[in-house]
Protein backbone atom coordinates (compact mmCIF):
# COMPACT_ATOMS: atom_id res chain seq x y z
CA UNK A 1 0.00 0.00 0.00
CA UNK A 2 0.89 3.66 -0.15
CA UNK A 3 3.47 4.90 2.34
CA UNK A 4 1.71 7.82 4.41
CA UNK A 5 1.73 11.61 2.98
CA UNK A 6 -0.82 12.65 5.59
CA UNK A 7 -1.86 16.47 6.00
CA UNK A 8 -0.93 17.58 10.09
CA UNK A 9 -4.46 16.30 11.57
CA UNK A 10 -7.61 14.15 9.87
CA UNK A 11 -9.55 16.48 7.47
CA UNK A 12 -13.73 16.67 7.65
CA UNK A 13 -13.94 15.82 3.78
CA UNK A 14 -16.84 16.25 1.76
CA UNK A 15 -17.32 14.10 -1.61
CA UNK A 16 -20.31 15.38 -3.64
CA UNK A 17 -21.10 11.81 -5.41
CA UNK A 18 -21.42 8.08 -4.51
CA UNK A 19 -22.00 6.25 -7.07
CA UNK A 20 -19.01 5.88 -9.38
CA UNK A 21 -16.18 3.78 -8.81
CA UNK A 22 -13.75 6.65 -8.42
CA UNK A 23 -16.00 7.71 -5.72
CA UNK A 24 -15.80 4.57 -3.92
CA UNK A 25 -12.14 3.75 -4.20
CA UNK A 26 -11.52 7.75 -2.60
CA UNK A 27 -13.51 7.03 0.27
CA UNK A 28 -11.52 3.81 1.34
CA UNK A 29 -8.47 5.65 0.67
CA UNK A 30 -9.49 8.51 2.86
CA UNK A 31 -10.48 6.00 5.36
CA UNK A 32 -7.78 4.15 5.76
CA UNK A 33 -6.20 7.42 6.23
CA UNK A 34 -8.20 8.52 9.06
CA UNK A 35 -10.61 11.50 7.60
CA UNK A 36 -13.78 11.94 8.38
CA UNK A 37 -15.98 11.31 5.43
CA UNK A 38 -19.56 12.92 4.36
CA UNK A 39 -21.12 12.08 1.21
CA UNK A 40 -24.13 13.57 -0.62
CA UNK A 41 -25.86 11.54 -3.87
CA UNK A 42 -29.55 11.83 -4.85
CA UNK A 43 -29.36 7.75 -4.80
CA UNK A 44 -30.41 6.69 -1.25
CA UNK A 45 -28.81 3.09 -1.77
CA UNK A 46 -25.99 4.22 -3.63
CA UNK A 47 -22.82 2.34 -3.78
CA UNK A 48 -20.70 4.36 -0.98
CA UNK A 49 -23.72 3.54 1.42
CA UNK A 50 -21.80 0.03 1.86
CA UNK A 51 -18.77 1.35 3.13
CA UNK A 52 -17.93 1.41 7.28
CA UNK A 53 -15.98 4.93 6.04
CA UNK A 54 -18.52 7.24 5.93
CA UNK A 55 -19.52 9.11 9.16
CA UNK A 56 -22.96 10.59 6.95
CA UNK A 57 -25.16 10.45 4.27
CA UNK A 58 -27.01 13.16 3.00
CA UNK A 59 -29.38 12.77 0.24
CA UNK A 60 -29.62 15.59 -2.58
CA UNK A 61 -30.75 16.95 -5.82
CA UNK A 62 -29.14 14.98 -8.59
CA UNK A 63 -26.40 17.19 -10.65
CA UNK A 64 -27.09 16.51 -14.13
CA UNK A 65 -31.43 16.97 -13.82
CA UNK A 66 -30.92 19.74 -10.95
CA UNK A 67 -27.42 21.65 -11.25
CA UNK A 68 -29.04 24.91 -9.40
CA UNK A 69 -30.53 22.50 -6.60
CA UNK A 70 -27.15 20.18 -6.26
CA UNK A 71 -25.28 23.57 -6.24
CA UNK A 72 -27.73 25.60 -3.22
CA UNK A 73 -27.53 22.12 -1.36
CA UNK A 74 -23.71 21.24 -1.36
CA UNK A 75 -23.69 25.14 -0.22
CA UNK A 76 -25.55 24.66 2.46
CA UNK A 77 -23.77 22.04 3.71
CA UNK A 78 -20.92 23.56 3.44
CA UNK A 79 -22.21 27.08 5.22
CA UNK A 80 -22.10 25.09 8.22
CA UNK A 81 -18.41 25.61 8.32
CA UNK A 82 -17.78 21.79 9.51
CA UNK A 83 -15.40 20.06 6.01
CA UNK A 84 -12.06 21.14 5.54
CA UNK A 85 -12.34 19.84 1.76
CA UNK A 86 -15.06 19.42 -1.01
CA UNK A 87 -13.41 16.27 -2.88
CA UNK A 88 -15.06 15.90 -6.26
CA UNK A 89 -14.63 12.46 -7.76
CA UNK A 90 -16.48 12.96 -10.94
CA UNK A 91 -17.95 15.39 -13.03
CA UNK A 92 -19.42 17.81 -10.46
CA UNK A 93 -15.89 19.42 -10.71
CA UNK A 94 -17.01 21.00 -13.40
CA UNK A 95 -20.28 22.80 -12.21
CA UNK A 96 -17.37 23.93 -8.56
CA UNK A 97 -14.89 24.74 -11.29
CA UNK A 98 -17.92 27.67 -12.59
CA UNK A 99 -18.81 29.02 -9.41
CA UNK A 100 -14.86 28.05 -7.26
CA UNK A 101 -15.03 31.92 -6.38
CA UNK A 102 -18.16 31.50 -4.37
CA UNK A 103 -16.84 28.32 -2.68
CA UNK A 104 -13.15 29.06 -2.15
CA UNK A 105 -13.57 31.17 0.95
CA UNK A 106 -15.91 28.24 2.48
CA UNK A 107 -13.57 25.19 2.06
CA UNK A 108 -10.56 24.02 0.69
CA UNK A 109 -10.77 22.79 -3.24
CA UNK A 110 -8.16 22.05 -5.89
CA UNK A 111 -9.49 23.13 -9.47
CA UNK A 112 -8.00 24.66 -12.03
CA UNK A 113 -9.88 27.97 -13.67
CA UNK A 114 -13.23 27.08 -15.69
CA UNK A 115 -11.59 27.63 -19.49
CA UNK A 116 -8.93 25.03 -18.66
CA UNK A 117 -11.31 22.94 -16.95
CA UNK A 118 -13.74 23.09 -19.92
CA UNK A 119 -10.91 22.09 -22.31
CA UNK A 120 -9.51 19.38 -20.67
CA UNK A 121 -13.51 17.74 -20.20
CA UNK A 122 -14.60 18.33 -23.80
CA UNK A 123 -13.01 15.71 -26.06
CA UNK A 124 -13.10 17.85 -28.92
CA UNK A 125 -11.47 20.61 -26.95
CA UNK A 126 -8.77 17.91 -25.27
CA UNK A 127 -8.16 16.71 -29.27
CA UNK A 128 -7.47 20.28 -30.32
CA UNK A 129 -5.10 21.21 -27.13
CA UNK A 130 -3.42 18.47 -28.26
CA UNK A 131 -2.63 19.72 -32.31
CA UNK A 132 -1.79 22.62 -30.41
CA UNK A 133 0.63 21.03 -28.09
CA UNK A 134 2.09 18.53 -31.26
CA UNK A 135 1.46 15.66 -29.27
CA UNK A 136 0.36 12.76 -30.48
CA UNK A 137 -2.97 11.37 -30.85
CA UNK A 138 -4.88 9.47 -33.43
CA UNK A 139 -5.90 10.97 -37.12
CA UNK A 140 -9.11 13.03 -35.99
CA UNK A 141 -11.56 14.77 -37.33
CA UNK A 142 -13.86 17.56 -35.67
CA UNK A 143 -17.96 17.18 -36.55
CA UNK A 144 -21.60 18.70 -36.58
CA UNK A 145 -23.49 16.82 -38.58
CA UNK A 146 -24.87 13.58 -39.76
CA UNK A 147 -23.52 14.52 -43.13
CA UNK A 148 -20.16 15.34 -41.94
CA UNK A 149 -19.66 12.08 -40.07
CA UNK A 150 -20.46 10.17 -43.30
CA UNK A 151 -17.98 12.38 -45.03
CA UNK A 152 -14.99 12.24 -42.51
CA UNK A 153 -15.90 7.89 -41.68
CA UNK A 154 -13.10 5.28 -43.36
CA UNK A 155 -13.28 2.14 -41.35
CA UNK A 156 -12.57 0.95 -38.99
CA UNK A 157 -12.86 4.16 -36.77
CA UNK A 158 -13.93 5.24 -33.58
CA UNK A 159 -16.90 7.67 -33.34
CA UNK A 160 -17.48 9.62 -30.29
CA UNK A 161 -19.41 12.68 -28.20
CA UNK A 162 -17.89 15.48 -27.10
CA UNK A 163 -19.48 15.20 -23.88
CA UNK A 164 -19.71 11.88 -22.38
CA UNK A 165 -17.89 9.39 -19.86
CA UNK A 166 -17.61 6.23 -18.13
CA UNK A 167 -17.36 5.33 -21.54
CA UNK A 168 -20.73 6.42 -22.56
CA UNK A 169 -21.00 8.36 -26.35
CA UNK A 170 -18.52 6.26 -27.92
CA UNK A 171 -18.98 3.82 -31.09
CA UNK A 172 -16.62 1.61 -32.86
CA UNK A 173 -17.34 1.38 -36.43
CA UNK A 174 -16.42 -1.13 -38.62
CA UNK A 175 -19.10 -0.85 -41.42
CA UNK A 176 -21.85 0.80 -43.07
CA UNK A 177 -24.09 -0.48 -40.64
CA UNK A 178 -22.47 0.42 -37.51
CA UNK A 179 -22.47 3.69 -38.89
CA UNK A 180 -26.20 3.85 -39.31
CA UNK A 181 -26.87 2.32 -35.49
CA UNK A 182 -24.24 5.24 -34.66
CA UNK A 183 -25.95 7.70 -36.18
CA UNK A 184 -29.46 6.91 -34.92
CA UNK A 185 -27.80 6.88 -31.35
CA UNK A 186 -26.37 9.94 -31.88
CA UNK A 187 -29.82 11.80 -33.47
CA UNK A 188 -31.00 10.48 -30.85
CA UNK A 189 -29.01 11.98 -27.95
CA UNK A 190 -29.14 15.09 -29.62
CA UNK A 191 -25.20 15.04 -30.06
CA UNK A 192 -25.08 17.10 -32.88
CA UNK A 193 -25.97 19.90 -31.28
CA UNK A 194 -22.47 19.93 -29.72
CA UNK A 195 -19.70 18.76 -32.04
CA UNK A 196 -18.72 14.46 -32.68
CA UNK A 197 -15.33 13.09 -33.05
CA UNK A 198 -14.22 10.40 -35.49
CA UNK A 199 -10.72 9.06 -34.81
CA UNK A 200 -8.93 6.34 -36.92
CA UNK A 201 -8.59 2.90 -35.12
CA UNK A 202 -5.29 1.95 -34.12
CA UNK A 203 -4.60 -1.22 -32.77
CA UNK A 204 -2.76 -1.56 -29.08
CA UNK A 205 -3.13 -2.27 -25.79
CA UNK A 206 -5.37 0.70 -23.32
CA UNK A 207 -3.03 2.04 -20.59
CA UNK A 208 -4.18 5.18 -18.39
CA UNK A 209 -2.28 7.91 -16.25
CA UNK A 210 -3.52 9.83 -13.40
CA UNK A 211 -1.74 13.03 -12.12
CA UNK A 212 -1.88 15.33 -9.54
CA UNK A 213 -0.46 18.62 -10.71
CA UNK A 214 -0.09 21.95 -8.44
CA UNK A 215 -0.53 25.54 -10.58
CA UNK A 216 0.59 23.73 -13.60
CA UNK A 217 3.51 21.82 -12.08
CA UNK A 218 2.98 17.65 -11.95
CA UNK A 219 3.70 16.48 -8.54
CA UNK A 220 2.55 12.82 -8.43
CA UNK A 221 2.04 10.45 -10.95
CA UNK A 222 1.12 6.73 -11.84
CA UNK A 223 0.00 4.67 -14.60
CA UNK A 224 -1.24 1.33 -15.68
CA UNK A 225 -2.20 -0.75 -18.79
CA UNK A 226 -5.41 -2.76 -18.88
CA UNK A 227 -5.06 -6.35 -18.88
CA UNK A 228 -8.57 -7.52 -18.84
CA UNK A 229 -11.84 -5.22 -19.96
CA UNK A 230 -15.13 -5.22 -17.53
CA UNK A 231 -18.46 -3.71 -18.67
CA UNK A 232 -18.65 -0.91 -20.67
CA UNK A 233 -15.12 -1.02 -21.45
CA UNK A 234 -13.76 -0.36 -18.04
CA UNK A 235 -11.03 -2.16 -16.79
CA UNK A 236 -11.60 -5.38 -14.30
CA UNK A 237 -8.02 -6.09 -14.53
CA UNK A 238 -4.86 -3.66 -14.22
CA UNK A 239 -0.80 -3.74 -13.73
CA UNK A 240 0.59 -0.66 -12.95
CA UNK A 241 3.24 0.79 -15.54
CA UNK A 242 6.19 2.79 -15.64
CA UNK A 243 5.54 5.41 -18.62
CA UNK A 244 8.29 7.88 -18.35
CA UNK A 245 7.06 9.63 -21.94
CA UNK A 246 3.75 9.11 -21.58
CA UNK A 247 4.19 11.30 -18.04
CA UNK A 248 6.37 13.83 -20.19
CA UNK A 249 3.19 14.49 -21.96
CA UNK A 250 1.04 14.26 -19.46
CA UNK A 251 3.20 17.04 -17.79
CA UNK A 252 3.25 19.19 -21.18
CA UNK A 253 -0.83 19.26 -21.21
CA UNK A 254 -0.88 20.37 -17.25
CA UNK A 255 1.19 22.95 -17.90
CA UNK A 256 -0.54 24.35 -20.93
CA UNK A 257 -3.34 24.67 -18.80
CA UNK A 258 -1.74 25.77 -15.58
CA UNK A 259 -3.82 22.66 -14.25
CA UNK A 260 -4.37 22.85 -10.14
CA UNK A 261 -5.80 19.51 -8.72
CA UNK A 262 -6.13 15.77 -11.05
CA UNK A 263 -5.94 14.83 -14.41
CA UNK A 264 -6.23 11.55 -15.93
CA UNK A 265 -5.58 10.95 -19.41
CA UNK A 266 -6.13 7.99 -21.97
CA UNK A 267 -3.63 6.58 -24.66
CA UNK A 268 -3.34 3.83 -26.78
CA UNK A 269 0.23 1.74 -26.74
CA UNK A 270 0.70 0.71 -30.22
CA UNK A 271 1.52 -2.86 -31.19
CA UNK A 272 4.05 -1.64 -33.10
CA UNK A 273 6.18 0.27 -30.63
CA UNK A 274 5.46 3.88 -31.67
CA UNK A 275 4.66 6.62 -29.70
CA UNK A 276 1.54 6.68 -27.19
CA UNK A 277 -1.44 8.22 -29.06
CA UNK A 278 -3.69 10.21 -26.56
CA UNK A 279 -6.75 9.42 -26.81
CA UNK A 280 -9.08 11.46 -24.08
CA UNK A 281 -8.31 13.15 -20.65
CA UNK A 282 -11.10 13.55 -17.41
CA UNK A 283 -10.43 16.39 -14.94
CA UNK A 284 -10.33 14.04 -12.15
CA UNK A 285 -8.74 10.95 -10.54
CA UNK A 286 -10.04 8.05 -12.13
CA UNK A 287 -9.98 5.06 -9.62
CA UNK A 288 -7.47 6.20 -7.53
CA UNK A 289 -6.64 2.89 -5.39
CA UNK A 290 -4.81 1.35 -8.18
CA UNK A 291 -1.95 3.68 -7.48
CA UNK A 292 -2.34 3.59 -3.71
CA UNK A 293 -1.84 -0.04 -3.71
CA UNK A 294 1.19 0.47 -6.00
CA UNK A 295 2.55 2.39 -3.47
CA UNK A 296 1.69 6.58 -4.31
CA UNK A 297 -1.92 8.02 -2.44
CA UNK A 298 -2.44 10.69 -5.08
CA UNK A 299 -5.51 11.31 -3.13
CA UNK A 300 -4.19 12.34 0.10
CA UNK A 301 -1.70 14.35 -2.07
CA UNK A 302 -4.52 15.83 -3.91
CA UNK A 303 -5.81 16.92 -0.15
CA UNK A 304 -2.89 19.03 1.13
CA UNK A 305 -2.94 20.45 -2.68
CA UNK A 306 -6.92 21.32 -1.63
CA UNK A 307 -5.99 22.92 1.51
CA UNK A 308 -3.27 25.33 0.64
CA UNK A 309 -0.15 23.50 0.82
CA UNK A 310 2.57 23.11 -2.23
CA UNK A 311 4.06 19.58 -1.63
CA UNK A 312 7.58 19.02 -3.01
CA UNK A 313 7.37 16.58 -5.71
CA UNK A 314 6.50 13.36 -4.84
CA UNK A 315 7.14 10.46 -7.75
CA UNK A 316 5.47 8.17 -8.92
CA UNK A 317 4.07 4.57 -8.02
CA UNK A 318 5.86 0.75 -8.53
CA UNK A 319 5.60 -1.08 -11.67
CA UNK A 320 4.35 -4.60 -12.23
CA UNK A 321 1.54 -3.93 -9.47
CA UNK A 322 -1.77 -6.06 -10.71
CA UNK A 323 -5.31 -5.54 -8.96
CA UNK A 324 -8.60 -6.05 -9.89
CA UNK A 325 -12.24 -4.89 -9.42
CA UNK A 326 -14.42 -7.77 -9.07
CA UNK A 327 -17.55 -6.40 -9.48
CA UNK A 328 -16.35 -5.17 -13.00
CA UNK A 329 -15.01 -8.55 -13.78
CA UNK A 330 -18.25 -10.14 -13.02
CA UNK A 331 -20.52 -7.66 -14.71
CA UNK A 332 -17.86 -8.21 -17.91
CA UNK A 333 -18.49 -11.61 -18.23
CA UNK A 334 -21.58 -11.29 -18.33
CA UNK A 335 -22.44 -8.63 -20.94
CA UNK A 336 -19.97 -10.81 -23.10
CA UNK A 337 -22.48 -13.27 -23.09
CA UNK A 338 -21.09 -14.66 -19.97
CA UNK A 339 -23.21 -18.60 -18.98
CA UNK A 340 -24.38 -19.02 -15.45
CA UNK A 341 -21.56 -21.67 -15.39
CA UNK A 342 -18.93 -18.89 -16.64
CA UNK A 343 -19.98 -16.57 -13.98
CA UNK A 344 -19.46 -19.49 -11.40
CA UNK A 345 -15.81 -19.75 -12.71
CA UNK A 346 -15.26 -15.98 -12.16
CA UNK A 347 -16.60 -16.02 -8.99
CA UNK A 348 -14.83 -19.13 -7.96
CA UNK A 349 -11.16 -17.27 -9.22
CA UNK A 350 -11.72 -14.38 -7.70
CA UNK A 351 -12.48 -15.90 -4.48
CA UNK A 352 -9.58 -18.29 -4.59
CA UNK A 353 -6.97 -15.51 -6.27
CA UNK A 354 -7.00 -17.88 -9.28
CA UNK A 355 -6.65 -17.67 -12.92
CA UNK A 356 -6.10 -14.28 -13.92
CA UNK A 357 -6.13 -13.00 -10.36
CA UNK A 358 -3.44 -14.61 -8.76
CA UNK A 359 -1.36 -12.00 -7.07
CA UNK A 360 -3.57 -9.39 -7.71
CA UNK A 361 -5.64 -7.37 -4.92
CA UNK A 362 -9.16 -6.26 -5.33
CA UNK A 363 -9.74 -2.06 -5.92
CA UNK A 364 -13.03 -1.68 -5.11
CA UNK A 365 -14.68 -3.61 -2.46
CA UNK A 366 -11.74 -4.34 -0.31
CA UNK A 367 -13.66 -6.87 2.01
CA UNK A 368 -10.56 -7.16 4.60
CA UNK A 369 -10.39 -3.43 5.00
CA UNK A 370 -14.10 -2.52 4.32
CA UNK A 371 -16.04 -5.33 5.17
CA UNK A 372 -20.00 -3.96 4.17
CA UNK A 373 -18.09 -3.60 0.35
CA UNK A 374 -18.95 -7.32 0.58
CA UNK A 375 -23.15 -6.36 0.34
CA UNK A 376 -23.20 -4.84 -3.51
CA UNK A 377 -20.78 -7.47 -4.68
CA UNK A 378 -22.86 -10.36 -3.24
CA UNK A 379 -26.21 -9.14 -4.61
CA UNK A 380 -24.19 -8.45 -8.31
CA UNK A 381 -23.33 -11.99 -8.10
CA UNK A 382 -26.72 -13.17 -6.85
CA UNK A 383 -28.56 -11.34 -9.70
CA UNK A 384 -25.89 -12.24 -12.43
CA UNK A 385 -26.28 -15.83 -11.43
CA UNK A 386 -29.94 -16.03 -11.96
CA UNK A 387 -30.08 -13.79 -14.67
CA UNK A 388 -26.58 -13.35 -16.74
CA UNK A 389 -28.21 -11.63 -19.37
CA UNK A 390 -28.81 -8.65 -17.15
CA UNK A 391 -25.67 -7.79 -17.67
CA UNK A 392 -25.50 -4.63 -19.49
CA UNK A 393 -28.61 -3.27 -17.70
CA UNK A 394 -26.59 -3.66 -14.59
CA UNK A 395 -23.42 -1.62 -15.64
CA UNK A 396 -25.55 0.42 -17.17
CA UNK A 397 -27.32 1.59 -13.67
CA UNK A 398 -23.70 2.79 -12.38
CA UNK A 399 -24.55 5.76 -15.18
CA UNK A 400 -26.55 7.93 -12.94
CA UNK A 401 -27.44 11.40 -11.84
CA UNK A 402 -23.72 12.43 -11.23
CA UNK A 403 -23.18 12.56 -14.66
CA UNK A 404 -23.71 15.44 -17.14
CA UNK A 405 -25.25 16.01 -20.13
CA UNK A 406 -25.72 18.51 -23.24
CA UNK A 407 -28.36 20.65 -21.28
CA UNK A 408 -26.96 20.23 -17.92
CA UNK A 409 -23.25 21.91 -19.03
CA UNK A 410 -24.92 24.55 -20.74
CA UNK A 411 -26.89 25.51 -18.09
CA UNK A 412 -23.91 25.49 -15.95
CA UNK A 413 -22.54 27.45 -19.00
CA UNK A 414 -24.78 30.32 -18.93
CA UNK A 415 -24.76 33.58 -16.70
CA UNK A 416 -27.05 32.29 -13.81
CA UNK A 417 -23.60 30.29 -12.56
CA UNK A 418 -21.32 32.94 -12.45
């Protein structure tokens, strides 16, 4: 695990979602750490409810239908003057990053200015910093229109939304008829009414970063490569990397944007050796326990960044560190088309530390550590064992109110949250 970076004395933190992984691995990392923990989520049975972590749960307006109501309540909460830090784990950093000036006197919070914040969440904004920059990223092209996605497609290519994560918005298309099904997705969703990307497919294995930067300068960093996908394209299996180019880059973009809190960016390893090819960036720390059980707590480094302080820099994490998110691995198998008797055999590894998991420890319900992480796994199991084809309706569920939309960021957009 991560050698300690605490702050002087336990912090009253405040994380404004609880239903996203990220969310979840924070709060056993702040745990463990000793901070007291509040969380707020409009879900009453969402998944940082099973956690012996949290002191309190307070139930509120959901961000993406309510941004004004999500806003007045975390406010509220935090005019009591009791939380030393407002941690956000997903994309509410992006309504605080609008309105930081009204909240920066109230608490401690590590966000860099809107425009930078705004560039680094929109994919086509991340894909232009990066012609900008010169670094590398696949062949892209920039649209608004059903027309001008049929004009820019070759195949194979990927097709995504500006807006979108947890790897929502994104299409891989290999013929004419994936591009129709993209399309009507995409009329549907309204997407063109922001702008789509198409980027060439490139073959190679996934591999993430996440960073922790201070005023533009990178003080921790850590990556890892994907060794086995879950649902939705998440990862169910990971081994932490050493990337010493990939954090060049990675440092090049935080500086360009005089970045202030964490950044997580994307790329694609090629199978022929090349360069990394960037591929999308979140304003955020993306599953953070990964790099605390290779050794680096960017979270608790992201804290004393939130509260004032300007660490020296701190490194990076250990290589050749595997772990694993069992839930995800279960869920995967099934929306493969996973049998009941498949799911047994995942179960059955995971259990043991078998197969694919030997020597590899579990991210997100740590059941030695966090024991009530045990309840959502068991009833995931329980439900994919009767039912395996619910698969994808079950991943799909972890897509909730914490996550924007079109309408939602340009409300936040306009004047009424300045």
């Amino acid at each position: 695990m991560a050698a300690s970076t605490h702050v002087p004395r336990p912090l009253r933190v405040l994380v404004p979602e609880g239903n996203s992984t990220s969310a979840r691995e924070a709060i056993t990392i702040l745990g463990l750490s000793g901070h007291h923990i509040e969380v707020c989520d409009p879900a009453p049975f969402c998944l940082v409810r099973f956690s012996r972590f949290v002191r309190k749960f307070h139930r509120c307006p959901g961000l993406r239908d309510d941004p004004a109501g999500f806003l007045a309540f975390v406010e509220r909460l935090l005019a009591t003057g009791q939380y030393d830090v407002l941690l956000p784990t997903h994309e509410q950093g992006f309504l605080f990053a609008r309105v930081q000036e009204r909240l920066r006197d109230r608490v401690g919070l590590a966000l860099p200015d809107f425009a930078s914040y705004r560039a680094a969440h929109s994919k086509a904004g991340f894909s232009r910093l990066l012609d900008r920059l010169s670094l590398p990223q696949p062949a892209t092209r920039i649209v608004n229109s059903p027309s001008g996605l049929r004009d820019a497609i070759k195949f194979p290519s990927i097709v995504k939304t500006s807006v979108g994560t947890a790897s929502r918005g994104i299409w891989f298309v290999r013929s004419s008829d994936d591009l129709d099904r993209a399309l009507q997705d995409l009329n549907a969703r309204g997407a063109f009414a922001d702008e789509v990307l198409v980027q060439a497919f490139v073959p190679g294995a996934i591999e993430k970063a996440q960073a922790v930067f201070c005023r533009g300068e990178l003080l921790g960093f850590h990556a890892y490569r994907q060794i086995a996908a879950g649902a939705g394209g998440g990862e169910a299996i990971k081994q932490s990397v050493a990337r010493p180019q990939l954090r060049s880059h990675v440092a090049q973009i935080g500086r360009a944007l005089g970045w202030h809190g964490a950044l997580s960016v994307d790329c694609i390893m090629r199978d022929d050796g090349a360069a990394p090819l960037l591929i999308d960036c979140n304003p955020r720390l993306v599953e953070p326990m990964s790099a605390y059980l290779a050794g680096f707590d960017l979270v608790e480094l992201l804290l004393r960044i939130s509260v004032g302080e300007v660490p020296a820099m701190a490194g990076e994490s250990r290589a050749d560190v595997r772990t694993h998110l069992a839930m995800q691995a279960l869920l995967g198998c099934a929306s493969r088309g996973g049998t009941r008797r498949d799911i047994i055999r995942e179960c059955w590894n995971l259990a043991t530390g078998g197969g694919p998991y030997a020597g590899s420890a579990e991210e997100l319900t740590p059941l030695r550590l966090d024991w009530i992480s045990a309840v959502p796994l068991a009833l995931i199991a329980m439900v994919l064992l009767a039912a395996p084809g619910r698969g994808v309706a079950l991943a799909r569920g972890g897509w909730g109110a914490h996550l924007l939309d079109i309408a939602s960021i340009r409300m936040i957009e306009s004047g009424e949250f300045r």
